[in-house]
Protein backbone atom coordinates (compact mmCIF):
# COMPACT_ATOMS: atom_id res chain seq x y z
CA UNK A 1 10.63 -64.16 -25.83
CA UNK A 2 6.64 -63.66 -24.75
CA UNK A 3 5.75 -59.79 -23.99
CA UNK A 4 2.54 -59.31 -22.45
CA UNK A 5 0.37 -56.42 -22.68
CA UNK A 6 -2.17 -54.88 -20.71
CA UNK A 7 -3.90 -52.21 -21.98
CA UNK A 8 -6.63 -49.80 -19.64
CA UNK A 9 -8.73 -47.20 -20.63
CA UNK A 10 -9.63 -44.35 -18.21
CA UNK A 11 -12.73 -42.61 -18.79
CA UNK A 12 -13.36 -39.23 -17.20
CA UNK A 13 -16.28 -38.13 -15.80
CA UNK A 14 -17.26 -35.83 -18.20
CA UNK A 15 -16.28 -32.45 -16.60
CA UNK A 16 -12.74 -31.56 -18.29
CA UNK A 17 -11.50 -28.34 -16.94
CA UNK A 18 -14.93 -27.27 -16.26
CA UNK A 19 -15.16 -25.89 -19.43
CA UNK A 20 -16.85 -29.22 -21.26
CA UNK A 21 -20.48 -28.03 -22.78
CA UNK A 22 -20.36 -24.77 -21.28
CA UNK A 23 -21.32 -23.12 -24.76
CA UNK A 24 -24.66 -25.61 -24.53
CA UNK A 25 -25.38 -24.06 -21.05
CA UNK A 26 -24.57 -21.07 -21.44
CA UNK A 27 -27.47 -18.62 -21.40
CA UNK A 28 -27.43 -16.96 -24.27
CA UNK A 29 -27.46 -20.17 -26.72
CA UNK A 30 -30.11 -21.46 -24.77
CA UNK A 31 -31.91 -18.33 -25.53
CA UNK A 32 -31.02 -18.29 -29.07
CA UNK A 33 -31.87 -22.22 -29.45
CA UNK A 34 -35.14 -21.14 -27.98
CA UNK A 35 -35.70 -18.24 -30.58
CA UNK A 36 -34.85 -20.66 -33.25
CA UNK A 37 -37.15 -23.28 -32.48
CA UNK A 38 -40.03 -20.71 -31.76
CA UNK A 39 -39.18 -19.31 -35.41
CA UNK A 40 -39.34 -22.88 -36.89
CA UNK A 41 -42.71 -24.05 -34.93
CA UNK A 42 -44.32 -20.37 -35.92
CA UNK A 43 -43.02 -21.35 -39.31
CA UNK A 44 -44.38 -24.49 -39.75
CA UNK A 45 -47.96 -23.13 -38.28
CA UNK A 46 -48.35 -20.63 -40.52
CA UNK A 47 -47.69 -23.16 -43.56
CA UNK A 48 -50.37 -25.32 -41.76
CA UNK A 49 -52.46 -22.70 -41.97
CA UNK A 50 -51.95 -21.12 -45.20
CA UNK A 51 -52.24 -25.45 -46.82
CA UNK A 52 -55.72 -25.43 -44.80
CA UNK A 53 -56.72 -21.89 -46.27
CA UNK A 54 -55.57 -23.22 -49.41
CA UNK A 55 -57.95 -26.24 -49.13
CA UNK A 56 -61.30 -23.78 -47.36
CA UNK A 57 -60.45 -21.48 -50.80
CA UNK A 58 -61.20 -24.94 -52.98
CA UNK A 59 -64.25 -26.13 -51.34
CA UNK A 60 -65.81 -22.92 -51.21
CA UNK A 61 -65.66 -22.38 -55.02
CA UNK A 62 -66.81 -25.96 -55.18
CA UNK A 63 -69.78 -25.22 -53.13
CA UNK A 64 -70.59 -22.24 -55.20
CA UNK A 65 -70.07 -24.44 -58.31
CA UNK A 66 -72.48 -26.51 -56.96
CA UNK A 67 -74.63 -23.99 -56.05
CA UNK A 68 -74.76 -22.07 -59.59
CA UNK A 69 -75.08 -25.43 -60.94
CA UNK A 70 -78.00 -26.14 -59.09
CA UNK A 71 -79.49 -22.30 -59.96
CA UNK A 72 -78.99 -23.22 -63.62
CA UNK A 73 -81.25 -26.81 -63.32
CA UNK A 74 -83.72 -25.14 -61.01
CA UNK A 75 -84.28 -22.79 -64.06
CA UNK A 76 -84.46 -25.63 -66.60
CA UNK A 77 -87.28 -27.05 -64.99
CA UNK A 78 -89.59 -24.09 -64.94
């Protein structure tokens, strides 16, 4: 005894009662996904920011290093 089978899948077209995604649309978690990646881009300025600071502080002190050292040779020679 042979049985055949014949299997089919049915796809939908995405929309399932109307209610499929409507949390991702909806207007206030688009608003709040909005605030949340504004937080997270301000955040990751300000470390930029504070790294380059950081990095300004350093050569400064080296330029005054340099500077002092300088000073100190200028007065060796005299």
């Amino acid at each position: 005894m042979e049985t055949n089978y014949q299997f089919t899948r049915a796809y939908s077209d995405g929309v399932v009662g109307g209610s499929a995604g409507a949390t991702a649309r909806s207007k206030g978690f688009s608003e709040r996904e909005q605030a949340q990646e504004g937080q997270y881009i301000r955040d990751l300025e300000k470390e930029k920011l504070r790294k380059l600071k950081e990095k300004a502080d350093a050569a400064n002190k080296e330029v005054e290093a340099q500077k002092q050292r300088m000073a100190d040779n200028g007065d060796k020679d005299h």
